[in-house]
PDB file of N, CA and C in Angstrom:
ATOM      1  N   UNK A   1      84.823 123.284 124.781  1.00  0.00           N
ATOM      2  CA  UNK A   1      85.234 123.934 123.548  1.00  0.00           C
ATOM      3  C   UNK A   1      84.217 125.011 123.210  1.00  0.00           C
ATOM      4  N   UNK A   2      84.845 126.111 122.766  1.00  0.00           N
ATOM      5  CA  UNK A   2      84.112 127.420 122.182  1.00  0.00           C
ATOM      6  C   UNK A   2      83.022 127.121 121.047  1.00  0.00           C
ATOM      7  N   UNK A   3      82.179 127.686 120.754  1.00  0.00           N
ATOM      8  CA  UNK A   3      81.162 127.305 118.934  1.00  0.00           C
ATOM      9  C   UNK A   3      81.992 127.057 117.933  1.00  0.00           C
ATOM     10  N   UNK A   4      83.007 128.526 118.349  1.00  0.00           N
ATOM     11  CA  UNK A   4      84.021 128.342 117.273  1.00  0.00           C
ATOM     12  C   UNK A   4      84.791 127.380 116.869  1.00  0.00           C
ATOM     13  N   UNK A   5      85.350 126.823 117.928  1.00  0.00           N
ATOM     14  CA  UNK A   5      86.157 125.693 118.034  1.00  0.00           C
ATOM     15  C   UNK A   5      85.151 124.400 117.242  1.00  0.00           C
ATOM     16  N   UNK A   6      84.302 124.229 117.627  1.00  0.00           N
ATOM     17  CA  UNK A   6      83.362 123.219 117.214  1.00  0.00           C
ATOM     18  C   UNK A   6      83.008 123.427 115.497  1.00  0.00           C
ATOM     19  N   UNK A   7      83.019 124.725 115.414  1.00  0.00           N
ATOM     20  CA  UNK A   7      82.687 125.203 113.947  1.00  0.00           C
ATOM     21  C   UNK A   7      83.863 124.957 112.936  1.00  0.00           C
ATOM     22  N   UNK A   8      85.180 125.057 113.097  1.00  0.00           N
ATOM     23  CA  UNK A   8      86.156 125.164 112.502  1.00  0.00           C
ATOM     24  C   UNK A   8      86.395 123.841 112.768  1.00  0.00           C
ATOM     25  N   UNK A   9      86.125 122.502 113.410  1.00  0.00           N
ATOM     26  CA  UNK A   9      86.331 120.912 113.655  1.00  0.00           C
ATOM     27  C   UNK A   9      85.586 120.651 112.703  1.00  0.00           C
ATOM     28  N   UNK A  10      84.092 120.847 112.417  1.00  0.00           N
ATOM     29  CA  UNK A  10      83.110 120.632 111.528  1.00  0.00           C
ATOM     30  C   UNK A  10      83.850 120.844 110.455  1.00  0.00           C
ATOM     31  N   UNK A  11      84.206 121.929 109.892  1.00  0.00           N
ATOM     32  CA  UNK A  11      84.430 122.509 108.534  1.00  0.00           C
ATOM     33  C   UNK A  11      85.691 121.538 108.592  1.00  0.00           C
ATOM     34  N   UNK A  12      86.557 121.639 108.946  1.00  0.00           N
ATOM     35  CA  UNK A  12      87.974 121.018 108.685  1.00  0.00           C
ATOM     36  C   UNK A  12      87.533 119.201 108.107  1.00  0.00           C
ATOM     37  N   UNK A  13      86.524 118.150 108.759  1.00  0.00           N
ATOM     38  CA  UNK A  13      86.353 117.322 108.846  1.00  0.00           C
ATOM     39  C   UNK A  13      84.961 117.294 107.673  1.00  0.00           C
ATOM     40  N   UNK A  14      84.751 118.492 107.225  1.00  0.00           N
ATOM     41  CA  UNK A  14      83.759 117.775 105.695  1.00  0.00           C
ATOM     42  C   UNK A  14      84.575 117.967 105.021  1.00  0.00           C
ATOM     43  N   UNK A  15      85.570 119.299 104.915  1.00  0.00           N
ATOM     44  CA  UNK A  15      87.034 119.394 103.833  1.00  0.00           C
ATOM     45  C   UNK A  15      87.421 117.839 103.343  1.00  0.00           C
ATOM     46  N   UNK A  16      87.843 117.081 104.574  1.00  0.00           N
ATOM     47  CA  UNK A  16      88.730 115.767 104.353  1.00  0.00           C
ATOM     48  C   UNK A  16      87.646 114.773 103.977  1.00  0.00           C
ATOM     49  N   UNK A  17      86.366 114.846 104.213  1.00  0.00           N
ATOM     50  CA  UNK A  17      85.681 113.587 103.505  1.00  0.00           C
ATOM     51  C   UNK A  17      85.939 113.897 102.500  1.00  0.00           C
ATOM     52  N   UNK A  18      85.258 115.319 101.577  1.00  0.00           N
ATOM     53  CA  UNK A  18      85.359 115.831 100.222  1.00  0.00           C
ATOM     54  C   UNK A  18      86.385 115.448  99.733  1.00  0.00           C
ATOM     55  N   UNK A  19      87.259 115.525 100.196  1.00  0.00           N
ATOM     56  CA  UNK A  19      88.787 115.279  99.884  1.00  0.00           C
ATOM     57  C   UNK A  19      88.817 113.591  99.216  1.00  0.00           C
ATOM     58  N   UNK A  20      87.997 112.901 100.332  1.00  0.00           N
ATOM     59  CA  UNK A  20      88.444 111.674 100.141  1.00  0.00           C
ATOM     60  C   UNK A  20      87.149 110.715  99.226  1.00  0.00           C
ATOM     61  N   UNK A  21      86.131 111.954  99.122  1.00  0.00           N
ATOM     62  CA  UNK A  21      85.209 111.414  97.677  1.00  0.00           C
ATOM     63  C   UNK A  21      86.303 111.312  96.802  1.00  0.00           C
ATOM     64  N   UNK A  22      86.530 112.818  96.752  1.00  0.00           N
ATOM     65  CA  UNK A  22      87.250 112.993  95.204  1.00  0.00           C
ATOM     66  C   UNK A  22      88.367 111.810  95.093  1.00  0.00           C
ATOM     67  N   UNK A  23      89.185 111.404  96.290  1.00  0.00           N
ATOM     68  CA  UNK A  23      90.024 110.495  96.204  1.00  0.00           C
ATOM     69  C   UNK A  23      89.656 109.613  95.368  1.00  0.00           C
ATOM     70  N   UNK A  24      88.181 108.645  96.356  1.00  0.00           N
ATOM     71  CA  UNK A  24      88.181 107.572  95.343  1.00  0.00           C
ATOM     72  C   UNK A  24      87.832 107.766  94.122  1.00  0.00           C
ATOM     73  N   UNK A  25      87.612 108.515  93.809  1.00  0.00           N
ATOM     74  CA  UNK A  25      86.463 108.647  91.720  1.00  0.00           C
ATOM     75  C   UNK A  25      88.149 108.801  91.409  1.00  0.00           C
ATOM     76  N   UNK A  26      89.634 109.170  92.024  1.00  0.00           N
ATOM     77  CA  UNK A  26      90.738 108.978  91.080  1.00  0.00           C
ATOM     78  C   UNK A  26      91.394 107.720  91.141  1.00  0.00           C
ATOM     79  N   UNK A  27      91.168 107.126  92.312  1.00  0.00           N
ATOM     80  CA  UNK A  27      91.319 106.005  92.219  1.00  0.00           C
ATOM     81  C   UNK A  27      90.656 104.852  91.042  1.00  0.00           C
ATOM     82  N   UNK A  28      89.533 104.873  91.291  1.00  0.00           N
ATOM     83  CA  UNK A  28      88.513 104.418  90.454  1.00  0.00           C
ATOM     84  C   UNK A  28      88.709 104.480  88.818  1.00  0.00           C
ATOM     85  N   UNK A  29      88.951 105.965  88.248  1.00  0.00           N
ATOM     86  CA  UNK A  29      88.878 106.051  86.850  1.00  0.00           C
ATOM     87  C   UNK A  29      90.694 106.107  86.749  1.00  0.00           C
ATOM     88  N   UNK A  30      91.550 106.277  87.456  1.00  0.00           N
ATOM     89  CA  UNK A  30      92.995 106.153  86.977  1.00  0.00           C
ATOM     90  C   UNK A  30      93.251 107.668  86.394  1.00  0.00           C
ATOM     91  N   UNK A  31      93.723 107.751  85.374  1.00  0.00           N
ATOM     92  CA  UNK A  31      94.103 106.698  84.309  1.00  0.00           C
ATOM     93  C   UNK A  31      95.362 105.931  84.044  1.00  0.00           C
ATOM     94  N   UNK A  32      96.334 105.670  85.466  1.00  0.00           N
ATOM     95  CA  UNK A  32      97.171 105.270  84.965  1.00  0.00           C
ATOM     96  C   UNK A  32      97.541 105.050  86.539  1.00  0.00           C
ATOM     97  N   UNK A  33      98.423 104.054  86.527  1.00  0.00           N
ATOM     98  CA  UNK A  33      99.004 102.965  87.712  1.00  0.00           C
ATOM     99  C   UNK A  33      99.621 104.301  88.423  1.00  0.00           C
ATOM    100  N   UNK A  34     100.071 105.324  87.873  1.00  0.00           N
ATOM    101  CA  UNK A  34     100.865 106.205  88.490  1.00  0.00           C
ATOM    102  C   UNK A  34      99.665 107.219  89.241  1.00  0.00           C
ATOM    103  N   UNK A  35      98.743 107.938  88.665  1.00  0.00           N
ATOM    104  CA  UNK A  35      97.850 108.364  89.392  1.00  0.00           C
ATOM    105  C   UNK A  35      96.952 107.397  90.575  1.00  0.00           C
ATOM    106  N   UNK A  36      97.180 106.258  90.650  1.00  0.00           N
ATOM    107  CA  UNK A  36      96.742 105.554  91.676  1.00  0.00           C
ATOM    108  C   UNK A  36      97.382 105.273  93.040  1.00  0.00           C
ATOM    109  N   UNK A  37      99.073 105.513  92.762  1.00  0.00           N
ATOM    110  CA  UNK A  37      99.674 105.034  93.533  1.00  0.00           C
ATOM    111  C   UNK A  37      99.749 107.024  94.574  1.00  0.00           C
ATOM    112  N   UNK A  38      99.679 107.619  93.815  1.00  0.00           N
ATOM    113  CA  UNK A  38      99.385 109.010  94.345  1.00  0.00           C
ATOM    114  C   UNK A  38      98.270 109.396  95.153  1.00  0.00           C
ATOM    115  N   UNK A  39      96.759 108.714  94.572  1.00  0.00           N
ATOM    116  CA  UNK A  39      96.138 108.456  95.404  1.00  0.00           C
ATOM    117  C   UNK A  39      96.391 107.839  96.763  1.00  0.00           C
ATOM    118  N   UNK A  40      97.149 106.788  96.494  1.00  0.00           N
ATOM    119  CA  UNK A  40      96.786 105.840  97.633  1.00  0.00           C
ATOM    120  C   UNK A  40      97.745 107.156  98.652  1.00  0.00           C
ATOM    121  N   UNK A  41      98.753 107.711  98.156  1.00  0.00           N
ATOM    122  CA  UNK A  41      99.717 108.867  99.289  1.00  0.00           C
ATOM    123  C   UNK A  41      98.560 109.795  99.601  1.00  0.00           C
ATOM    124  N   UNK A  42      97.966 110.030  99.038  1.00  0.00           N
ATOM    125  CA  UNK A  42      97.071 111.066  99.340  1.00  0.00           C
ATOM    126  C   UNK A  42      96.053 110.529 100.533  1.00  0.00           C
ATOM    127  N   UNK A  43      95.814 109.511 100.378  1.00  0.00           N
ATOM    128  CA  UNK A  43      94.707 108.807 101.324  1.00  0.00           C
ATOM    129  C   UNK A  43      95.284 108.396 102.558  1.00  0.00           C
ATOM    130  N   UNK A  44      96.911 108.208 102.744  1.00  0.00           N
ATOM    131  CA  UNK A  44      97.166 108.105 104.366  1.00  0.00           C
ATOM    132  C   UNK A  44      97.647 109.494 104.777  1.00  0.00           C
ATOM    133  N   UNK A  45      97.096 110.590 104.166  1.00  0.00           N
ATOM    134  CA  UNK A  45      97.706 112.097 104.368  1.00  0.00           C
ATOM    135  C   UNK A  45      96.091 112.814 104.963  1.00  0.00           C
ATOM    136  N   UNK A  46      94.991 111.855 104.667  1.00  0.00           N
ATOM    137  CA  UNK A  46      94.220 112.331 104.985  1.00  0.00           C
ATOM    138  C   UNK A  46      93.545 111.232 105.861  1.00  0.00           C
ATOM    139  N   UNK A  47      93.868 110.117 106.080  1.00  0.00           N
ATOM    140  CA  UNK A  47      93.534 109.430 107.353  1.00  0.00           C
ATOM    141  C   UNK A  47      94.258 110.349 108.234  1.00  0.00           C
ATOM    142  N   UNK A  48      95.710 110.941 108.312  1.00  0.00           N
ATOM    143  CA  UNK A  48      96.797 111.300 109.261  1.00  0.00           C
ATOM    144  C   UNK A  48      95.703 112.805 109.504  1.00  0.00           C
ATOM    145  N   UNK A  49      95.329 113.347 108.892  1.00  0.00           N
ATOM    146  CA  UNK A  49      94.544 114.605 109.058  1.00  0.00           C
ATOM    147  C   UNK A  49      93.112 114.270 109.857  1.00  0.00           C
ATOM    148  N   UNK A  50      92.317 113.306 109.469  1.00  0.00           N
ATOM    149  CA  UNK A  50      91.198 112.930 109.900  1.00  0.00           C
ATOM    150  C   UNK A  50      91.179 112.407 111.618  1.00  0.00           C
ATOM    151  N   UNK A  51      92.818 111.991 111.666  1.00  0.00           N
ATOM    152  CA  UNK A  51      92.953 111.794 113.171  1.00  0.00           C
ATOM    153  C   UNK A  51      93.265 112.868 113.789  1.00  0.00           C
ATOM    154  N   UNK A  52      94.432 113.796 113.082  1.00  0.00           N
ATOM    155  CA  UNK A  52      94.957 115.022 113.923  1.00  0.00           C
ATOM    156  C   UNK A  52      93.301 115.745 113.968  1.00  0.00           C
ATOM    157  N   UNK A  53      91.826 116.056 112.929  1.00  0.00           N
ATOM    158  CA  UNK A  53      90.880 116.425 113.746  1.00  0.00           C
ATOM    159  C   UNK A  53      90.210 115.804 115.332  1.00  0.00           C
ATOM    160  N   UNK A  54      90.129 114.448 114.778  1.00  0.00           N
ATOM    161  CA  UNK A  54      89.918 113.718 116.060  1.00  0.00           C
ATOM    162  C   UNK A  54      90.866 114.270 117.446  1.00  0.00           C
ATOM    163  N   UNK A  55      91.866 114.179 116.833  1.00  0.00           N
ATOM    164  CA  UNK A  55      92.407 114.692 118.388  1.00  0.00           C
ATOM    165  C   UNK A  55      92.575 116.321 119.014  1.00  0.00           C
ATOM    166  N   UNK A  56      92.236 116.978 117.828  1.00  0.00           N
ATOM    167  CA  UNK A  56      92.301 118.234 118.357  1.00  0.00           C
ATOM    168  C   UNK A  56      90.424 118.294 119.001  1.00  0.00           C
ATOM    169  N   UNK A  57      89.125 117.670 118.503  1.00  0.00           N
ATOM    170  CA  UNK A  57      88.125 117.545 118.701  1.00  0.00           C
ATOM    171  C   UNK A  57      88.316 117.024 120.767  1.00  0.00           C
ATOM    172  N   UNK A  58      88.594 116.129 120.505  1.00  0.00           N
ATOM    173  CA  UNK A  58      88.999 115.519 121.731  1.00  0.00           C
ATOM    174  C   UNK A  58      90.422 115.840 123.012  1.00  0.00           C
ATOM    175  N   UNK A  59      90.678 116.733 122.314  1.00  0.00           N
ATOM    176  CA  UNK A  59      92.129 117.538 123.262  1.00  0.00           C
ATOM    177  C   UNK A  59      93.147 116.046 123.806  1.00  0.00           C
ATOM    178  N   UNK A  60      93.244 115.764 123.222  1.00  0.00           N
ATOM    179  CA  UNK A  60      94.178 114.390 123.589  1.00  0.00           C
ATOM    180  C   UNK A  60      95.210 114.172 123.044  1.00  0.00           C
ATOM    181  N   UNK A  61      96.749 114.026 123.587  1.00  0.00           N
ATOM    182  CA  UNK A  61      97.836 113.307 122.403  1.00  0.00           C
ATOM    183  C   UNK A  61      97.957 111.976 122.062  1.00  0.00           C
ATOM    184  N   UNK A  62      96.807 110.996 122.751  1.00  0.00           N
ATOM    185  CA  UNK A  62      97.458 110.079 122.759  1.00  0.00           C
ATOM    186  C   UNK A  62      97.019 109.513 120.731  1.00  0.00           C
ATOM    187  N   UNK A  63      96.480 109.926 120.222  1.00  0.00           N
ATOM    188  CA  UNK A  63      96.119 110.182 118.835  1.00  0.00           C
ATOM    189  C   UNK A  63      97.936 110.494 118.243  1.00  0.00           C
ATOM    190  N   UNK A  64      98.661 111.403 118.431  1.00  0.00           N
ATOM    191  CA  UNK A  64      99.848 111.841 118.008  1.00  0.00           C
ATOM    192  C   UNK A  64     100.833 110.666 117.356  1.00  0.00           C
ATOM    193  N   UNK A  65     100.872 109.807 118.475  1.00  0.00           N
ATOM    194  CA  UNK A  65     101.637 109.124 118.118  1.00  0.00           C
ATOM    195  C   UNK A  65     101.366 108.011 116.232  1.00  0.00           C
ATOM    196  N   UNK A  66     100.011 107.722 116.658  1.00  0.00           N
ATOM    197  CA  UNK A  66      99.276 106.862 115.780  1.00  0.00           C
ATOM    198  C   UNK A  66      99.814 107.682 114.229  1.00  0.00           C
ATOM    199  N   UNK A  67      99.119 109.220 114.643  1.00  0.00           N
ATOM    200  CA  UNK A  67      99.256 109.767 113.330  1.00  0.00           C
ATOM    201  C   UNK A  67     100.647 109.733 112.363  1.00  0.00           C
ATOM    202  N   UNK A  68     101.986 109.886 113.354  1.00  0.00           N
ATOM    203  CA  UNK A  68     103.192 109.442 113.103  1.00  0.00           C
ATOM    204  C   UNK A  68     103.386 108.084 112.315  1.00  0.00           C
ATOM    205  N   UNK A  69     102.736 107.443 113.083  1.00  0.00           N
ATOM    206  CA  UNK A  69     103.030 106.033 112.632  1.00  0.00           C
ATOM    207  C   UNK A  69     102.333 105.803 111.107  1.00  0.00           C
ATOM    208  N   UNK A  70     100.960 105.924 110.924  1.00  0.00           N
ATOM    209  CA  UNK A  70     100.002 106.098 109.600  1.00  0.00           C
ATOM    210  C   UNK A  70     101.142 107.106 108.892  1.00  0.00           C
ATOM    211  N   UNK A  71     101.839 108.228 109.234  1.00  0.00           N
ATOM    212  CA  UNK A  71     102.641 108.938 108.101  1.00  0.00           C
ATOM    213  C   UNK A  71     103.395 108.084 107.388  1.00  0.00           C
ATOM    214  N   UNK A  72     104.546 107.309 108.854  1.00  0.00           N
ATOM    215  CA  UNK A  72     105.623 107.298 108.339  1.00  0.00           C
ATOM    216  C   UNK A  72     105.273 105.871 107.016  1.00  0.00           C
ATOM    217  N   UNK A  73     104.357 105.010 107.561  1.00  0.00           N
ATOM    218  CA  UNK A  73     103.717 103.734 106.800  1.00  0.00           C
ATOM    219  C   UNK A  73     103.342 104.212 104.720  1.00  0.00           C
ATOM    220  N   UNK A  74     102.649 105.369 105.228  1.00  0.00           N
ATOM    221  CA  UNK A  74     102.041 106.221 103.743  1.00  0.00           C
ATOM    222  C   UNK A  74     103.315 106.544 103.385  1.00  0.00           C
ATOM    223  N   UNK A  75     104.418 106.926 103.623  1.00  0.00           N
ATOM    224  CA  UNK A  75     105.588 107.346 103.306  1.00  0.00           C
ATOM    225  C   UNK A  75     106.235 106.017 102.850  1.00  0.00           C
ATOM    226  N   UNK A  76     106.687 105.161 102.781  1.00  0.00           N
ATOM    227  CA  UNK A  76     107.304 103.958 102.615  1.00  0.00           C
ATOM    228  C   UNK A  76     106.573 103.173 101.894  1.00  0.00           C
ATOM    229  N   UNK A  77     105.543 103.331 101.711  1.00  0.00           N
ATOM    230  CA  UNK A  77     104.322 102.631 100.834  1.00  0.00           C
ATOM    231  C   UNK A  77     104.419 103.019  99.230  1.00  0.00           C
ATOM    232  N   UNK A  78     104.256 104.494  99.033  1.00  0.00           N
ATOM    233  CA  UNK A  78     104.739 105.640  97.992  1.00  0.00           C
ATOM    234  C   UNK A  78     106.007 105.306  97.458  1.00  0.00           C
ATOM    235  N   UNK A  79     106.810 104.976  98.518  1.00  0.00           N
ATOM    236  CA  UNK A  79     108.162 104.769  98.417  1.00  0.00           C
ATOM    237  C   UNK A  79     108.073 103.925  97.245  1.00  0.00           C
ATOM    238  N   UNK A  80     107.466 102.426  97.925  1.00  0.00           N
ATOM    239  CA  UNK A  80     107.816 101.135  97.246  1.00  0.00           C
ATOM    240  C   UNK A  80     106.832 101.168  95.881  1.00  0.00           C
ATOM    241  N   UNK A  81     105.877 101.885  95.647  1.00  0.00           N
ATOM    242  CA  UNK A  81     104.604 102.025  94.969  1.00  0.00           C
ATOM    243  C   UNK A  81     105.746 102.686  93.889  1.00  0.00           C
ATOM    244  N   UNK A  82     106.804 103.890  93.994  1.00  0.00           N
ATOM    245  CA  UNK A  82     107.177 104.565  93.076  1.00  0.00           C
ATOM    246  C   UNK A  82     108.362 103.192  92.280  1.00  0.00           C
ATOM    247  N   UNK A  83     109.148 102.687  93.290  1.00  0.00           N
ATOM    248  CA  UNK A  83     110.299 101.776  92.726  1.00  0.00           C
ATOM    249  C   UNK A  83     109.364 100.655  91.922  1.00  0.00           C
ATOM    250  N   UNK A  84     108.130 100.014  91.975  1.00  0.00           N
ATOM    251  CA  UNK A  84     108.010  98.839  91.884  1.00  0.00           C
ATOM    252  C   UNK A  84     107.190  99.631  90.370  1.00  0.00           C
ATOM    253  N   UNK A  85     106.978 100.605  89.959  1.00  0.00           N
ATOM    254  CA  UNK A  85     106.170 101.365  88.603  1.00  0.00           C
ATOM    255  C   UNK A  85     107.388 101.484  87.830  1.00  0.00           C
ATOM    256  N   UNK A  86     108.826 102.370  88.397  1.00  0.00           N
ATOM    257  CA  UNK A  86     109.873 102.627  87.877  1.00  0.00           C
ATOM    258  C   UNK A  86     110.482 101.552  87.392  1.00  0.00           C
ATOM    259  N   UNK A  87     110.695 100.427  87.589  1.00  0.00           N
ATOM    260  CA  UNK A  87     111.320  99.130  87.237  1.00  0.00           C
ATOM    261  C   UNK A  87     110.234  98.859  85.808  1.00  0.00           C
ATOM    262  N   UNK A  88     108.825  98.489  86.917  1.00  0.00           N
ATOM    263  CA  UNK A  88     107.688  98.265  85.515  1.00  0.00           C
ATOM    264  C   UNK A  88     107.733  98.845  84.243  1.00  0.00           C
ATOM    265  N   UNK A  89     107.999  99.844  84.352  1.00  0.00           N
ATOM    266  CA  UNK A  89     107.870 100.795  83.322  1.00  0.00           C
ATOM    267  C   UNK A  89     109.168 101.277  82.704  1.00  0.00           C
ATOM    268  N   UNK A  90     110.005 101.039  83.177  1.00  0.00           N
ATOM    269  CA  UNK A  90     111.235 101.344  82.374  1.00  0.00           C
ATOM    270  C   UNK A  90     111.282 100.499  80.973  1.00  0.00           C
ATOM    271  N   UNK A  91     111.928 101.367  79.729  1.00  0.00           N
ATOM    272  CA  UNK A  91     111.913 101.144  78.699  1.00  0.00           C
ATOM    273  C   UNK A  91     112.927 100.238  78.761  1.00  0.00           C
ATOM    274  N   UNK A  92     112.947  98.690  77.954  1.00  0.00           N
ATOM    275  CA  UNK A  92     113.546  98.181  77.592  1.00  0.00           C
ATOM    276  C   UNK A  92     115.082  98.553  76.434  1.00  0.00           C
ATOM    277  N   UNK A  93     116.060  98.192  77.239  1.00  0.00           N
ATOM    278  CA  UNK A  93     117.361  98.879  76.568  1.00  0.00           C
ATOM    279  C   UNK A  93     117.721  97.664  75.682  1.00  0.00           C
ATOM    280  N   UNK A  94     118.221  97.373  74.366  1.00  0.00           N
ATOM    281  CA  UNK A  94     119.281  96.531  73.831  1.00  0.00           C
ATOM    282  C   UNK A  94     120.202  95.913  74.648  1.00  0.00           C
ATOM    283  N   UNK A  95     119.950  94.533  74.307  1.00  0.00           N
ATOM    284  CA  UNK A  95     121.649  94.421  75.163  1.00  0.00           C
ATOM    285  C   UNK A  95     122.977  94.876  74.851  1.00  0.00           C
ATOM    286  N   UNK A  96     124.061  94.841  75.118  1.00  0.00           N
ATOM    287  CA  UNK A  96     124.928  95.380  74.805  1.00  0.00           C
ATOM    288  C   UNK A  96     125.758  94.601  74.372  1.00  0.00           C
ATOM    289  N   UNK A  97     126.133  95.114  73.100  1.00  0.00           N
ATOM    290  CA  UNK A  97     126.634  93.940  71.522  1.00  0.00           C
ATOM    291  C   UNK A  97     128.493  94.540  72.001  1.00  0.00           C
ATOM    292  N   UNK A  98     129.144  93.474  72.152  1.00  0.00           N
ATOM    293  CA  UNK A  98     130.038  93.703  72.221  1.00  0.00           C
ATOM    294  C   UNK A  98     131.278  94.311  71.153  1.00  0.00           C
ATOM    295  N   UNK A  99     131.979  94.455  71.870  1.00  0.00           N
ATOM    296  CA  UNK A  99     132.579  95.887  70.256  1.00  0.00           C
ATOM    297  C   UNK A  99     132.731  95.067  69.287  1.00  0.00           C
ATOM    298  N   UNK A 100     133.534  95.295  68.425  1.00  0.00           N
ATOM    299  CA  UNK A 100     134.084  94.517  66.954  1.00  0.00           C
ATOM    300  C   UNK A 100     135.581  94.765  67.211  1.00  0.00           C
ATOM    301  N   UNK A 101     136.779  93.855  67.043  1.00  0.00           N
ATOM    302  CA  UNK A 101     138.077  94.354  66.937  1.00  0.00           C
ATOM    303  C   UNK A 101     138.107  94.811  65.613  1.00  0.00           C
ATOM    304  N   UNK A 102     139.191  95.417  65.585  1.00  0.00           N
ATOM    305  CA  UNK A 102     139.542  95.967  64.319  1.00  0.00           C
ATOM    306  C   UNK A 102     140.196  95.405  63.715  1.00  0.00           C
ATOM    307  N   UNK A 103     140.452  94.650  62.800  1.00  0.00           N
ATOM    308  CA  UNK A 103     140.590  93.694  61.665  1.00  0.00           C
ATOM    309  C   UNK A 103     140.144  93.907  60.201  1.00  0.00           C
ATOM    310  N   UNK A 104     140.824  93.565  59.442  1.00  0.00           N
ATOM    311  CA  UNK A 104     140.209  93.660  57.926  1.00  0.00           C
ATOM    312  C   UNK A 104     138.636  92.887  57.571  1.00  0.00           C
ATOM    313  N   UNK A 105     138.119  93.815  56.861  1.00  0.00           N
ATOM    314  CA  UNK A 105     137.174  93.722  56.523  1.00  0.00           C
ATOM    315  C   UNK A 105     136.764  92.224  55.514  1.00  0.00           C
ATOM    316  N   UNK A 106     135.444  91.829  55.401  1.00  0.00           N
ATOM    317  CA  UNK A 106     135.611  90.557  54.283  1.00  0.00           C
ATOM    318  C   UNK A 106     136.175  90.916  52.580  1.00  0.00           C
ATOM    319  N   UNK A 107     135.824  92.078  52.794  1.00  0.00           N
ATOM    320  CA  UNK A 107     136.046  92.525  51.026  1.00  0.00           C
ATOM    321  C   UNK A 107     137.684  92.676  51.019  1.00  0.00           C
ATOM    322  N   UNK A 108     138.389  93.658  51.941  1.00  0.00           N
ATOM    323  CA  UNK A 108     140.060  93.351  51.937  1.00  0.00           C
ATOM    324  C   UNK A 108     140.786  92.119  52.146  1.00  0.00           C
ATOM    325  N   UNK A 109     139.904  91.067  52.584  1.00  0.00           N
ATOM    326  CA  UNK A 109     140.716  89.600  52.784  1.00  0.00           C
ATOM    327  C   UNK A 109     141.852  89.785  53.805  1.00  0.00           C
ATOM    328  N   UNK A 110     142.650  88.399  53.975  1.00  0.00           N
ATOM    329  CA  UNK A 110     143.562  88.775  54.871  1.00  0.00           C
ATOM    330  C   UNK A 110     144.958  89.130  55.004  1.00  0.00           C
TER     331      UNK A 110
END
């Protein structure tokens, strides 16, 4: 590999630690179940990056596949992370009071 090549692996691979300080301090302070679960998408987007450096560092595909797999996992994770907040958090509705027939009132009698 060229300097360059080596130079632009370097830089790309302190980007994604930085990346993944900042991750945890949002993990960490929240503030809310929903910014966490974003984190956690964010954090197999940058394992999936931290390998695609590895493998471009190392000229190899056999890395490719893995990274696929860590996507599609972070993808379905988010998934279930979004349904299982959306249920949580949904506002409680009234039940539903069934109609009234229409009939005379107590004051008109029958």
């Amino acid at each position: 590999m060229t300097s360059v090549d080596t130079v632009l692996l370097d830089l790309a691979l302190a980007v994604i630690l930085l990346a993944g300080a900042l991750l945890l301090v949002r993990v960490w302070r929240g503030p809310s179940m929903l910014d966490r679960a974003v984190a956690v998408d964010v954090a197999a987007a940058l394992m999936v990056a931290g390998i695609g450096v590895q493998a471009a560092s190392t000229r190899t595909r056999y890395y490719l596949s893995i990274m696929l797999v860590i996507a599609f996992l972070g993808f379905t994770s988010s998934v279930g992370i979004a349904r299982f907040i959306a249920v949580r958090d949904r506002p409680a509705t009234p039940a539903a009071q069934p109609a009234a027939e229409p009939g005379p009132t107590p004051e008109e009698g029958p």
